[in-house]
PDB file of N, CA and C in Angstrom:
ATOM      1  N   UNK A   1       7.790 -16.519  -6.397  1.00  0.00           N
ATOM      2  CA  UNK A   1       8.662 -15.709  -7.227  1.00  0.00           C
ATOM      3  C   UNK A   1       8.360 -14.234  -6.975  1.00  0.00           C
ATOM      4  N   UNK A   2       9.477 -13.538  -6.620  1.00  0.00           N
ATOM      5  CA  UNK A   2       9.667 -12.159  -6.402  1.00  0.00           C
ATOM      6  C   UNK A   2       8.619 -11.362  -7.420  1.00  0.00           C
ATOM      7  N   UNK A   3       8.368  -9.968  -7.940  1.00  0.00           N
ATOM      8  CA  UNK A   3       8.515  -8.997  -8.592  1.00  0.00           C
ATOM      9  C   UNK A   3       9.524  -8.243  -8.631  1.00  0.00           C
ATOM     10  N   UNK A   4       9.334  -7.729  -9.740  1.00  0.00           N
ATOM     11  CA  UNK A   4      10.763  -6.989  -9.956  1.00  0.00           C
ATOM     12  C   UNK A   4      10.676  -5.521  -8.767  1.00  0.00           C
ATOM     13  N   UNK A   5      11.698  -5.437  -8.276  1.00  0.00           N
ATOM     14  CA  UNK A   5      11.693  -4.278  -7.000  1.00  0.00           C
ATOM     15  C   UNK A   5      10.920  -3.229  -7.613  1.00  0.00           C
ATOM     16  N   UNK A   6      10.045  -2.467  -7.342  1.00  0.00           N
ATOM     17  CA  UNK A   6       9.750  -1.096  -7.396  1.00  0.00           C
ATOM     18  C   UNK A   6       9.812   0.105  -6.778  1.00  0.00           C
ATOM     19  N   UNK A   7       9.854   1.284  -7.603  1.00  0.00           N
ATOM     20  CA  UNK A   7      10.354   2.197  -6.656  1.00  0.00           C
ATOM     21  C   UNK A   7       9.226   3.376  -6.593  1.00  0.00           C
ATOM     22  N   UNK A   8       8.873   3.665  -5.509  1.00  0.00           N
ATOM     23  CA  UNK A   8       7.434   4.166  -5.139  1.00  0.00           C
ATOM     24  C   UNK A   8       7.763   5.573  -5.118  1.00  0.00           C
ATOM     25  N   UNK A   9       6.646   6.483  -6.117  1.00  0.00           N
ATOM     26  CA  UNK A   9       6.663   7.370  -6.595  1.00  0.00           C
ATOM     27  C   UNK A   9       5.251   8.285  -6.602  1.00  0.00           C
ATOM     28  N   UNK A  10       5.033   9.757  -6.476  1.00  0.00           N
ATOM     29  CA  UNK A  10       3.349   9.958  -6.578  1.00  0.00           C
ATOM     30  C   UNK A  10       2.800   9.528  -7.725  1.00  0.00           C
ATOM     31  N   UNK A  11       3.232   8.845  -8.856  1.00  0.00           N
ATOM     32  CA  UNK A  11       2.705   8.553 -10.160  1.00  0.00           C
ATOM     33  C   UNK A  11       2.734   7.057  -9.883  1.00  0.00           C
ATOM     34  N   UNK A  12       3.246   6.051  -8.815  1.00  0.00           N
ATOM     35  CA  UNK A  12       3.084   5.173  -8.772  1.00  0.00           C
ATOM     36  C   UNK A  12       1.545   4.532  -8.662  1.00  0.00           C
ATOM     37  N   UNK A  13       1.247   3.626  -9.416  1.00  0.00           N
ATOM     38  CA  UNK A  13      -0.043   3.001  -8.612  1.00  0.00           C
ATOM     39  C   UNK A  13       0.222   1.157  -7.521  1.00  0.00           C
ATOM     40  N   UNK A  14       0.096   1.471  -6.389  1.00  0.00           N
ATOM     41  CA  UNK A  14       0.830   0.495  -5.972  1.00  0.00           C
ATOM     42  C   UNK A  14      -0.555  -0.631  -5.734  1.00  0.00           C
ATOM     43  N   UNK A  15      -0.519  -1.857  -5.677  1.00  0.00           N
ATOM     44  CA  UNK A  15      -1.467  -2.854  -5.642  1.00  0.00           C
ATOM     45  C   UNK A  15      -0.649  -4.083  -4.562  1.00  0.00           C
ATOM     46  N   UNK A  16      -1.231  -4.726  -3.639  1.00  0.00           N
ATOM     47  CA  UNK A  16      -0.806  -6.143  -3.460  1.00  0.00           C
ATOM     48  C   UNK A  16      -0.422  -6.908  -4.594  1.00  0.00           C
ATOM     49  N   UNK A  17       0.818  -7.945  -4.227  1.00  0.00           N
ATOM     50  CA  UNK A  17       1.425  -8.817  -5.293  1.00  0.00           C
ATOM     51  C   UNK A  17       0.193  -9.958  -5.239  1.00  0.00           C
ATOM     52  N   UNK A  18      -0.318 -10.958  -6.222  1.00  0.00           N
ATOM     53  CA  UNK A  18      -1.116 -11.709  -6.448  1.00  0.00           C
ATOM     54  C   UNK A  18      -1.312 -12.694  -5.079  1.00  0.00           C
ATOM     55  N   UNK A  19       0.104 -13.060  -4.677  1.00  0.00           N
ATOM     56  CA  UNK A  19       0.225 -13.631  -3.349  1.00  0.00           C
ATOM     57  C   UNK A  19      -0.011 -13.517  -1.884  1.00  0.00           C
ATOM     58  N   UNK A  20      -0.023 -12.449  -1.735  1.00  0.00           N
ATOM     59  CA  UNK A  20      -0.873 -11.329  -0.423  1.00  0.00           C
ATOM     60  C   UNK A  20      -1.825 -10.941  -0.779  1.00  0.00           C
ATOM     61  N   UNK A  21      -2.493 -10.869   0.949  1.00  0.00           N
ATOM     62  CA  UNK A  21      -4.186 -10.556   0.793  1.00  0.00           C
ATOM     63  C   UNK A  21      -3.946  -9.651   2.342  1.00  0.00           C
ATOM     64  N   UNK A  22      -4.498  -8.773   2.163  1.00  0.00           N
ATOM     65  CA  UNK A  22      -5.036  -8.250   3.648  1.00  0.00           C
ATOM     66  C   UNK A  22      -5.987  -8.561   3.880  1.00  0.00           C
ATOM     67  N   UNK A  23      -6.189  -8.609   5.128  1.00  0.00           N
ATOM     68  CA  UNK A  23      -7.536  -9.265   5.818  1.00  0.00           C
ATOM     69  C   UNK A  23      -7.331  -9.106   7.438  1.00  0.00           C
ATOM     70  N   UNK A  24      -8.759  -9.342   7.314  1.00  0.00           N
ATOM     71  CA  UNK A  24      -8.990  -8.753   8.819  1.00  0.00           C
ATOM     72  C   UNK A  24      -8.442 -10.139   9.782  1.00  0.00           C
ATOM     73  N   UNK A  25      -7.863 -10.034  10.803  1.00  0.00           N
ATOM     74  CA  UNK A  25      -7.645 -11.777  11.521  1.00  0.00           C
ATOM     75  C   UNK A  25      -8.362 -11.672  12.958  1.00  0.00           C
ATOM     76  N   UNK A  26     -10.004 -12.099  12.758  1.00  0.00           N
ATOM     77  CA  UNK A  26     -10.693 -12.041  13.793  1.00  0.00           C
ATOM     78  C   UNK A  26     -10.105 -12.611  15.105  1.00  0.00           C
ATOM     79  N   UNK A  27      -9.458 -13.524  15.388  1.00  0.00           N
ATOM     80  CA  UNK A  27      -8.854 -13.845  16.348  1.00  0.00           C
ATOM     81  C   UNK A  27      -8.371 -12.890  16.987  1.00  0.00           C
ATOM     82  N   UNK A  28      -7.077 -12.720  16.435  1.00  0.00           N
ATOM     83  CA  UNK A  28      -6.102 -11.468  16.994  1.00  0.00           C
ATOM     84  C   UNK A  28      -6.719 -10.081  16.795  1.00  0.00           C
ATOM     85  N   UNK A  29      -8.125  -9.782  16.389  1.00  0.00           N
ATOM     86  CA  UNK A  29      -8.510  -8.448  16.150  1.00  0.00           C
ATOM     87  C   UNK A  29      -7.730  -7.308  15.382  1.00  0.00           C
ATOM     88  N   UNK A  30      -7.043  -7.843  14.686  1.00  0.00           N
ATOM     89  CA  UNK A  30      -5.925  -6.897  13.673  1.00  0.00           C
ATOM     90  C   UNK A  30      -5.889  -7.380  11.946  1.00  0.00           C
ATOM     91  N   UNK A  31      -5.705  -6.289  11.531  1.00  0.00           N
ATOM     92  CA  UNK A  31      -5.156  -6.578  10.317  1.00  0.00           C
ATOM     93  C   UNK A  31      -4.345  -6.963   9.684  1.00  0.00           C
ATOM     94  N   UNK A  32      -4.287  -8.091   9.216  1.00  0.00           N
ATOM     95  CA  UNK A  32      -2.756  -8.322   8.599  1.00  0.00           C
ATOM     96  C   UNK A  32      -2.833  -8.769   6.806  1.00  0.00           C
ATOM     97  N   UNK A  33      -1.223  -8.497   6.703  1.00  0.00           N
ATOM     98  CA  UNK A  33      -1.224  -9.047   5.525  1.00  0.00           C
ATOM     99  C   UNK A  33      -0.555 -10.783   5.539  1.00  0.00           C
ATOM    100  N   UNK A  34      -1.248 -11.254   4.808  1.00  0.00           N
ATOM    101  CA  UNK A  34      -0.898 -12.737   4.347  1.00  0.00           C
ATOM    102  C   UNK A  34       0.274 -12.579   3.335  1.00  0.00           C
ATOM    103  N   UNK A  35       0.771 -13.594   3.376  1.00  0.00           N
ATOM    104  CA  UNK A  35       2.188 -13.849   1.916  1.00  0.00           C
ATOM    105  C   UNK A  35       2.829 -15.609   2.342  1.00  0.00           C
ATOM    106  N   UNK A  36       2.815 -15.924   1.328  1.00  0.00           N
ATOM    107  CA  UNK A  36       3.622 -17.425   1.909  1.00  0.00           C
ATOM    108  C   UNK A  36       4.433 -17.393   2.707  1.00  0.00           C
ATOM    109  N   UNK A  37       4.103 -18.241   3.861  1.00  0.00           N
ATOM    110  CA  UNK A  37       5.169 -18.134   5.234  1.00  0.00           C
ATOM    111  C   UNK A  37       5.480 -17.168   6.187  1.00  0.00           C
ATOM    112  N   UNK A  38       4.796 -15.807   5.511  1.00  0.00           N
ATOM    113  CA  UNK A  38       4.745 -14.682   6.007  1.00  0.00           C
ATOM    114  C   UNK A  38       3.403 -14.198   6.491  1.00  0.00           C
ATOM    115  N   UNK A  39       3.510 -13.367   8.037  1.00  0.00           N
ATOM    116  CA  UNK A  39       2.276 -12.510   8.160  1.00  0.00           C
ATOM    117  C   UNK A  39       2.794 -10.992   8.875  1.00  0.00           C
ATOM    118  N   UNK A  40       2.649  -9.745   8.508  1.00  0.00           N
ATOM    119  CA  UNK A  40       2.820  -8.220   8.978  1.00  0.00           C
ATOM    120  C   UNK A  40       1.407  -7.518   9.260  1.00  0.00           C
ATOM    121  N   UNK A  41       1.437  -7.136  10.587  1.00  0.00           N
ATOM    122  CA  UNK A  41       0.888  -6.809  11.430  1.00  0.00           C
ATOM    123  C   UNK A  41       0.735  -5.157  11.005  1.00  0.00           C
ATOM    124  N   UNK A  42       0.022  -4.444   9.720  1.00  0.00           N
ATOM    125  CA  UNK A  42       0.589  -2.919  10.044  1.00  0.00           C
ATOM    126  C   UNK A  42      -0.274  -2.388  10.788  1.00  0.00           C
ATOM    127  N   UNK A  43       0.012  -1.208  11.523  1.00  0.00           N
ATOM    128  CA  UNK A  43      -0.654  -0.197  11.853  1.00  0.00           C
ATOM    129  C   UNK A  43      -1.836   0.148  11.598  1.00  0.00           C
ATOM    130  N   UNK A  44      -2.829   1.072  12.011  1.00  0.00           N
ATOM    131  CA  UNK A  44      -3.639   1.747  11.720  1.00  0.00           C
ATOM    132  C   UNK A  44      -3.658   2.118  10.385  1.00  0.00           C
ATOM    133  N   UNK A  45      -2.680   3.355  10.273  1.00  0.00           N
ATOM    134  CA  UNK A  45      -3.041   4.057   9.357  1.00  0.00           C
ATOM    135  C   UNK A  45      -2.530   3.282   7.942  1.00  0.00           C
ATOM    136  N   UNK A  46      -1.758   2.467   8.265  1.00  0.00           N
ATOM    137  CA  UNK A  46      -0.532   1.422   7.320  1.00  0.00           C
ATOM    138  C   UNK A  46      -1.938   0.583   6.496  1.00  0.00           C
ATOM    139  N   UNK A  47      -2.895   0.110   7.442  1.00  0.00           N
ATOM    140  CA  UNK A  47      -4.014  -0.027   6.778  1.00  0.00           C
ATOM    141  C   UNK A  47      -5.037   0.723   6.051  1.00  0.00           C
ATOM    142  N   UNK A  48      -5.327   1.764   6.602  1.00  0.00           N
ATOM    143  CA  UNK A  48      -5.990   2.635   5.791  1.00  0.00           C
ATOM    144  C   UNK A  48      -5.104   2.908   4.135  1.00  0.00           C
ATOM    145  N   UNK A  49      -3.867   3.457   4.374  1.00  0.00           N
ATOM    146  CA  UNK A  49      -3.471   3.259   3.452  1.00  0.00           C
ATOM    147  C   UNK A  49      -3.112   2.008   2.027  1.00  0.00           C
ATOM    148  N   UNK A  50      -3.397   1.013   2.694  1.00  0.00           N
ATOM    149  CA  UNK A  50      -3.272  -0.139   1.918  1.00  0.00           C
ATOM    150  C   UNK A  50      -4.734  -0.280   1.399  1.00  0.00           C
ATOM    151  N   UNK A  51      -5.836   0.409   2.097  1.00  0.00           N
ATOM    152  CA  UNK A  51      -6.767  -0.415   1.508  1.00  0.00           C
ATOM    153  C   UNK A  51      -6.973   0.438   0.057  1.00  0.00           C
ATOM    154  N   UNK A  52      -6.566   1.850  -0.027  1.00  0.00           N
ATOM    155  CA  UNK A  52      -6.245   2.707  -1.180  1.00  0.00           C
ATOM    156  C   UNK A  52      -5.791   2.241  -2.300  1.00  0.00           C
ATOM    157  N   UNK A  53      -4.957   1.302  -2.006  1.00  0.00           N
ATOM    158  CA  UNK A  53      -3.908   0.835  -2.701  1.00  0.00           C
ATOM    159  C   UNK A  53      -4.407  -0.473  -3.829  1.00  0.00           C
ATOM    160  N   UNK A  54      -5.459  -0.093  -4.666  1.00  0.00           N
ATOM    161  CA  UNK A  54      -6.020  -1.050  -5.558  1.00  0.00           C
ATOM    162  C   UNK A  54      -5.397  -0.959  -7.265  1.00  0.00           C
ATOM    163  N   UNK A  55      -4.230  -0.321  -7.540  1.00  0.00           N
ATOM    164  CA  UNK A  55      -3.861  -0.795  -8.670  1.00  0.00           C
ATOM    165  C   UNK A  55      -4.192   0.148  -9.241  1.00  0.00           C
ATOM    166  N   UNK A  56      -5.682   1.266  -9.062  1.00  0.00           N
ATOM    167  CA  UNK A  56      -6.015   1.824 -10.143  1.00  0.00           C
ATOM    168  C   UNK A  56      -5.469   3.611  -9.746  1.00  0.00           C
ATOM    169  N   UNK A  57      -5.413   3.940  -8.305  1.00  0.00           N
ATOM    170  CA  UNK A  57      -5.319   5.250  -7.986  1.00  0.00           C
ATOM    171  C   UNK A  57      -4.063   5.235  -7.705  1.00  0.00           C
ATOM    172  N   UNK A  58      -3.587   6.665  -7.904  1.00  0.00           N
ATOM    173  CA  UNK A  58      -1.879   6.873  -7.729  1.00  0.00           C
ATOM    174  C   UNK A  58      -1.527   7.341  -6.561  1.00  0.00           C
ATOM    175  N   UNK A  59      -0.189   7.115  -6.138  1.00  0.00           N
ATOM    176  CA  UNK A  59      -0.008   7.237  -4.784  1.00  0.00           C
ATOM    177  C   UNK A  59      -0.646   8.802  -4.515  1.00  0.00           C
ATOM    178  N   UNK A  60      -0.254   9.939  -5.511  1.00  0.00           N
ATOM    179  CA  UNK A  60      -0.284  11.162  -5.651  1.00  0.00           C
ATOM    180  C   UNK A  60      -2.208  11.321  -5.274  1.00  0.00           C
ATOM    181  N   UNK A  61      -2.853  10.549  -5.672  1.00  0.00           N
ATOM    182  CA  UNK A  61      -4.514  10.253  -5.657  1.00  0.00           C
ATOM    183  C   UNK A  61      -4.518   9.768  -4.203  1.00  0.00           C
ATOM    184  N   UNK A  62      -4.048   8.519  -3.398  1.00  0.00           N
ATOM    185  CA  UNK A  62      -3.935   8.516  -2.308  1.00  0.00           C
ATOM    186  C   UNK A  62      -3.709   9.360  -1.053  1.00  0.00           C
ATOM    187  N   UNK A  63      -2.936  10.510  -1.357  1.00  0.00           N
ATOM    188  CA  UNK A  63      -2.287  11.621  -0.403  1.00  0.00           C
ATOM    189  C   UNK A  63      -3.253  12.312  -1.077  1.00  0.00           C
ATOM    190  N   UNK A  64      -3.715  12.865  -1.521  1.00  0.00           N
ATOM    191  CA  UNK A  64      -5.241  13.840  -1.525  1.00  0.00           C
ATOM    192  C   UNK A  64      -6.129  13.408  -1.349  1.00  0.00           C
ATOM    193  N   UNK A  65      -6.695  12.072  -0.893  1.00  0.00           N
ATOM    194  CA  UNK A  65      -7.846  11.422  -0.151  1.00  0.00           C
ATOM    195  C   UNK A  65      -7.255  11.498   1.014  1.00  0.00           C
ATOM    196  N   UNK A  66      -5.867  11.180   1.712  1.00  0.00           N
ATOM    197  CA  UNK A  66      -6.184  11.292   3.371  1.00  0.00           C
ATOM    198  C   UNK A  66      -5.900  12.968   3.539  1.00  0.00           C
ATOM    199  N   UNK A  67      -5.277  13.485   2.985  1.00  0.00           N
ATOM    200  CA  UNK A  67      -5.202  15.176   3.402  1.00  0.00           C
ATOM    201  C   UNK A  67      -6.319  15.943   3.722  1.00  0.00           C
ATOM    202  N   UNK A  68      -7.305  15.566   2.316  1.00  0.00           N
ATOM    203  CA  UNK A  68      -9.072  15.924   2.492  1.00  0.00           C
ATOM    204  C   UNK A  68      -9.781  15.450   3.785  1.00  0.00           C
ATOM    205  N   UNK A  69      -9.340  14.007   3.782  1.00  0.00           N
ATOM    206  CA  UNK A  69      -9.816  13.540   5.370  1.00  0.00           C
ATOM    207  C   UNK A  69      -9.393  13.876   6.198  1.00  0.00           C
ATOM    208  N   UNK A  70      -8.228  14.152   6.128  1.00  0.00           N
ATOM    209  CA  UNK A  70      -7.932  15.001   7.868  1.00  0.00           C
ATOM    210  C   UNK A  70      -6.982  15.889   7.617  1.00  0.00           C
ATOM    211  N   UNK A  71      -7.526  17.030   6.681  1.00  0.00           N
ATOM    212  CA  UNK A  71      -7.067  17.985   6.927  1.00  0.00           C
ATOM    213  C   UNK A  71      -5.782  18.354   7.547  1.00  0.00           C
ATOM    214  N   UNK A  72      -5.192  17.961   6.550  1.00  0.00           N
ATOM    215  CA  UNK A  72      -3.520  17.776   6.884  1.00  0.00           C
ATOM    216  C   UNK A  72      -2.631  18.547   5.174  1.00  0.00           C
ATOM    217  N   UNK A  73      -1.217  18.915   5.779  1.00  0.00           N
ATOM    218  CA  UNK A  73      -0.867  19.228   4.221  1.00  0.00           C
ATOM    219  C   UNK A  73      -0.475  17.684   3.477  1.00  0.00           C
ATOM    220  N   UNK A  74      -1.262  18.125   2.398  1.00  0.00           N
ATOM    221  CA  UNK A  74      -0.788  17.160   1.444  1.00  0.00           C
ATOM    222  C   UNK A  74       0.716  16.261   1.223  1.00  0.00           C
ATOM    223  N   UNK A  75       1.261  17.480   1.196  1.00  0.00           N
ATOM    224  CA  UNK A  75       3.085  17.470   1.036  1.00  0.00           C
ATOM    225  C   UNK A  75       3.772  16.413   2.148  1.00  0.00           C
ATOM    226  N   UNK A  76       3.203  16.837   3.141  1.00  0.00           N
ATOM    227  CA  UNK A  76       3.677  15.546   4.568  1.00  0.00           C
ATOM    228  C   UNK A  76       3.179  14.290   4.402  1.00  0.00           C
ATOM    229  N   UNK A  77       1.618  14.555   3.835  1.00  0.00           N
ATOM    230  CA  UNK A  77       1.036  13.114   3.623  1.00  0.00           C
ATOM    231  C   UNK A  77       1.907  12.121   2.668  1.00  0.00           C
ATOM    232  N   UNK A  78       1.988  13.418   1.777  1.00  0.00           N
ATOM    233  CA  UNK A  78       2.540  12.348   0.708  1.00  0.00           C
ATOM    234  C   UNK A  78       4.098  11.757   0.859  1.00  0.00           C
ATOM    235  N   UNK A  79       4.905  12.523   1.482  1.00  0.00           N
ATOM    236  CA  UNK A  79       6.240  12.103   1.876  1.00  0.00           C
ATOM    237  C   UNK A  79       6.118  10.655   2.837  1.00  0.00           C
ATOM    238  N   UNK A  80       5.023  10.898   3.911  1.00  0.00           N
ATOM    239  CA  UNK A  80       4.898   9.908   4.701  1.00  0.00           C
ATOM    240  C   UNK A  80       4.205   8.458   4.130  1.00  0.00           C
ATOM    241  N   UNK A  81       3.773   8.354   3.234  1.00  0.00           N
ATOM    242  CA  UNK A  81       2.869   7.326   2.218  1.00  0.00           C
ATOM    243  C   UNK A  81       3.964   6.841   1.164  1.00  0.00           C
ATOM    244  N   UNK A  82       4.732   8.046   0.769  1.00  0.00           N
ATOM    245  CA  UNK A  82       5.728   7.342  -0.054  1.00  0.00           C
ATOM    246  C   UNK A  82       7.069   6.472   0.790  1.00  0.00           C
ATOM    247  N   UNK A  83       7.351   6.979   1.993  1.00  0.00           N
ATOM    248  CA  UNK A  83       7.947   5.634   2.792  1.00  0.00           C
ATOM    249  C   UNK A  83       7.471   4.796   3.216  1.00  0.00           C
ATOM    250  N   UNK A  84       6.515   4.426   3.573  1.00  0.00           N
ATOM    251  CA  UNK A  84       5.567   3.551   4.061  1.00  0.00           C
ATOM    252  C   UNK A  84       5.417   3.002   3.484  1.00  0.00           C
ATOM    253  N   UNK A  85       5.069   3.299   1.754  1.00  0.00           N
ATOM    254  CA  UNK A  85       4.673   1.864   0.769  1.00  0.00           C
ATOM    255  C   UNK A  85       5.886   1.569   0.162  1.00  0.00           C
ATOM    256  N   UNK A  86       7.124   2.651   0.104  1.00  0.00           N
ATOM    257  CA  UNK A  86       8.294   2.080  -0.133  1.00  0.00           C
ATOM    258  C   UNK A  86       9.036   1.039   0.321  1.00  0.00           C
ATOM    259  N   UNK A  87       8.822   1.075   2.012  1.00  0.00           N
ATOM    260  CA  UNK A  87       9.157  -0.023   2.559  1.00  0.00           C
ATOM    261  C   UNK A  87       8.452  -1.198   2.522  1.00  0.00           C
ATOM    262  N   UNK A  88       7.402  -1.097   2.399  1.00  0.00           N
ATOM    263  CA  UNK A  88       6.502  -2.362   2.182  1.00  0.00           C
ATOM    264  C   UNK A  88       7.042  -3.268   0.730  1.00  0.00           C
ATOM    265  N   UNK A  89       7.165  -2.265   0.082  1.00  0.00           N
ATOM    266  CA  UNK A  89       7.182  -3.143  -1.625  1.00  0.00           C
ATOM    267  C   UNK A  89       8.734  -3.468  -1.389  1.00  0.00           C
ATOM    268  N   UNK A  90       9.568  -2.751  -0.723  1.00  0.00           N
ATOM    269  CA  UNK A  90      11.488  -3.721  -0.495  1.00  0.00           C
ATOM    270  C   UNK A  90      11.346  -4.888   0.242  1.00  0.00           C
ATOM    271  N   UNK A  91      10.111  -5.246   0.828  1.00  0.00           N
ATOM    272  CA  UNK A  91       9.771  -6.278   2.009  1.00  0.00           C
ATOM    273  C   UNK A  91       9.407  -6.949   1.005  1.00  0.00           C
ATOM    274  N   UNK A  92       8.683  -6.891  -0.303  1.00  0.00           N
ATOM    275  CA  UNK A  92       7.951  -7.666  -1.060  1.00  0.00           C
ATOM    276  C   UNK A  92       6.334  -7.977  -0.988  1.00  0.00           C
ATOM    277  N   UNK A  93       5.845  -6.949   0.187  1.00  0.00           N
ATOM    278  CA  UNK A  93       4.257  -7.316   0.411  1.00  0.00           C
ATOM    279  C   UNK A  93       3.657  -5.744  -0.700  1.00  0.00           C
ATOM    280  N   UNK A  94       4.505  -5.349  -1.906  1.00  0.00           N
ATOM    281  CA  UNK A  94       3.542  -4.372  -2.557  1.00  0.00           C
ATOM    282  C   UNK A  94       4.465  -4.440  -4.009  1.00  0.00           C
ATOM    283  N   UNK A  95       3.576  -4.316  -4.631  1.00  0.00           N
ATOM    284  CA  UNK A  95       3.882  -3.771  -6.711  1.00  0.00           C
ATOM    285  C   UNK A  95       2.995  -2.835  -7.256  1.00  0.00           C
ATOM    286  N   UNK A  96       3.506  -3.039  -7.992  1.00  0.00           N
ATOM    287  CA  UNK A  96       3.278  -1.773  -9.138  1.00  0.00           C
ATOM    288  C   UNK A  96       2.061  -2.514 -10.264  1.00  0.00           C
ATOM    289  N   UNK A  97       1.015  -1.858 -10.358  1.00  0.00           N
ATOM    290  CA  UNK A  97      -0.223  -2.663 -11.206  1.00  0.00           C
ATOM    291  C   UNK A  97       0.565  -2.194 -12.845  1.00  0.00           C
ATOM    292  N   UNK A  98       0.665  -3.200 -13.357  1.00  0.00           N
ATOM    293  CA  UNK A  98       0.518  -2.670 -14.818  1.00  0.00           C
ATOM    294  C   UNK A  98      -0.372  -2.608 -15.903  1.00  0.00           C
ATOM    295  N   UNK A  99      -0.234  -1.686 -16.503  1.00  0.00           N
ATOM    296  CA  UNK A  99      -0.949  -1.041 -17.619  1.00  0.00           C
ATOM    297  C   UNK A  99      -1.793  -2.376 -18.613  1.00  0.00           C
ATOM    298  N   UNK A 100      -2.985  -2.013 -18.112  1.00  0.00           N
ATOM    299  CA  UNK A 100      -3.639  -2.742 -19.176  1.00  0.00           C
ATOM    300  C   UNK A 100      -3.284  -2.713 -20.683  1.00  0.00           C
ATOM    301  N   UNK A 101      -3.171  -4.032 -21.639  1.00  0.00           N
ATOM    302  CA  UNK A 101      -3.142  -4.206 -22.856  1.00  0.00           C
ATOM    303  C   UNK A 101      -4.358  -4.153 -23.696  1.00  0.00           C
ATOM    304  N   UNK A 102      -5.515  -4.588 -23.077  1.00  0.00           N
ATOM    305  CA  UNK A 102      -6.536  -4.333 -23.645  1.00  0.00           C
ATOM    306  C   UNK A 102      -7.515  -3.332 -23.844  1.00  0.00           C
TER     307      UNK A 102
END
Protein backbone atom coordinates (compact mmCIF):
# COMPACT_ATOMS: atom_id res chain seq x y z
CA UNK A 1 0.00 0.00 0.00
CA UNK A 2 1.08 3.37 -1.34
CA UNK A 3 1.59 6.59 1.00
CA UNK A 4 -0.11 9.36 0.43
CA UNK A 5 2.08 11.39 -2.40
CA UNK A 6 4.28 13.99 -0.84
CA UNK A 7 5.49 17.04 -1.84
CA UNK A 8 9.16 17.78 -0.98
CA UNK A 9 9.89 20.95 0.56
CA UNK A 10 13.09 22.55 2.77
CA UNK A 11 10.77 21.97 5.85
CA UNK A 12 10.20 18.55 4.62
CA UNK A 13 11.69 15.70 6.67
CA UNK A 14 11.88 12.92 4.18
CA UNK A 15 12.50 9.13 5.56
CA UNK A 16 12.27 5.67 3.56
CA UNK A 17 8.63 4.18 3.42
CA UNK A 18 8.63 1.13 6.04
CA UNK A 19 9.00 -1.11 2.89
CA UNK A 20 12.42 0.04 1.46
CA UNK A 21 15.74 -0.36 2.82
CA UNK A 22 18.95 0.87 1.28
CA UNK A 23 21.69 -1.24 1.41
CA UNK A 24 24.78 -1.87 0.20
CA UNK A 25 24.50 -5.04 -2.65
CA UNK A 26 27.95 -6.61 -2.23
CA UNK A 27 27.67 -8.48 -5.32
CA UNK A 28 27.02 -5.74 -7.71
CA UNK A 29 29.21 -3.30 -5.49
CA UNK A 30 26.40 -0.59 -5.47
CA UNK A 31 23.85 0.74 -3.54
CA UNK A 32 20.50 0.13 -3.90
CA UNK A 33 17.24 0.60 -2.68
CA UNK A 34 14.97 -2.48 -1.99
CA UNK A 35 10.91 -2.15 -2.30
CA UNK A 36 8.66 -5.14 -3.22
CA UNK A 37 9.46 -6.25 -6.69
CA UNK A 38 11.46 -3.32 -7.02
CA UNK A 39 15.29 -2.43 -6.94
CA UNK A 40 16.94 1.51 -7.98
CA UNK A 41 20.32 1.74 -8.47
CA UNK A 42 21.01 5.66 -7.31
CA UNK A 43 23.97 7.44 -7.83
CA UNK A 44 26.63 8.56 -5.73
CA UNK A 45 25.53 11.46 -4.44
CA UNK A 46 21.58 10.12 -4.62
CA UNK A 47 23.12 8.04 -1.83
CA UNK A 48 24.79 10.29 0.20
CA UNK A 49 21.80 12.08 0.18
CA UNK A 50 19.49 9.33 1.22
CA UNK A 51 21.54 8.31 3.91
CA UNK A 52 20.57 12.04 5.47
CA UNK A 53 17.34 11.24 5.02
CA UNK A 54 16.32 9.67 8.57
CA UNK A 55 12.95 11.22 9.37
CA UNK A 56 14.41 13.51 11.88
CA UNK A 57 16.51 16.35 9.78
CA UNK A 58 14.87 18.65 7.22
CA UNK A 59 15.58 18.72 3.78
CA UNK A 60 16.60 22.54 4.55
CA UNK A 61 19.19 20.65 7.45
CA UNK A 62 20.31 18.33 4.63
CA UNK A 63 21.47 21.17 2.07
CA UNK A 64 23.57 22.79 4.87
CA UNK A 65 25.39 19.54 5.68
CA UNK A 66 26.43 18.95 1.97
CA UNK A 67 27.14 22.82 1.22
CA UNK A 68 29.49 22.79 4.52
CA UNK A 69 30.99 19.66 2.96
CA UNK A 70 31.80 20.87 -0.18
CA UNK A 71 31.65 24.11 -0.12
CA UNK A 72 29.11 24.80 -2.51
CA UNK A 73 26.10 27.48 -2.39
CA UNK A 74 23.56 26.26 -0.38
CA UNK A 75 20.74 27.61 -2.73
CA UNK A 76 21.90 25.07 -5.69
CA UNK A 77 22.27 22.38 -3.16
CA UNK A 78 19.11 22.76 -2.04
CA UNK A 79 17.22 23.16 -5.42
CA UNK A 80 19.17 20.07 -6.54
CA UNK A 81 18.08 17.77 -3.30
CA UNK A 82 14.67 19.06 -3.59
CA UNK A 83 14.35 17.30 -7.16
CA UNK A 84 16.06 14.44 -6.43
CA UNK A 85 14.00 13.46 -3.39
CA UNK A 86 11.01 14.79 -5.20
CA UNK A 87 11.38 12.36 -7.73
CA UNK A 88 12.15 9.61 -5.61
CA UNK A 89 8.99 10.00 -3.27
CA UNK A 90 6.54 10.24 -7.03
CA UNK A 91 8.41 6.79 -7.65
CA UNK A 92 7.23 5.81 -4.14
CA UNK A 93 10.83 4.86 -2.71
CA UNK A 94 10.47 8.18 -0.09
CA UNK A 95 7.81 9.86 2.71
CA UNK A 96 7.39 12.19 4.86
CA UNK A 97 8.17 11.01 8.78
CA UNK A 98 5.37 12.09 10.91
CA UNK A 99 5.17 13.95 13.94
CA UNK A 100 5.44 12.08 16.93
CA UNK A 101 2.25 11.75 19.31
CA UNK A 102 4.04 10.99 22.20
Amino acid sequence: MAGPRISVSETSRPVLPRHAKLKYDETRKVWVILAPERVLAPDEIAVEVLQLCNGERSVGDISDQLAAKYAAPRDAILTDVIVMLQDLADKGFLTEAREKTS
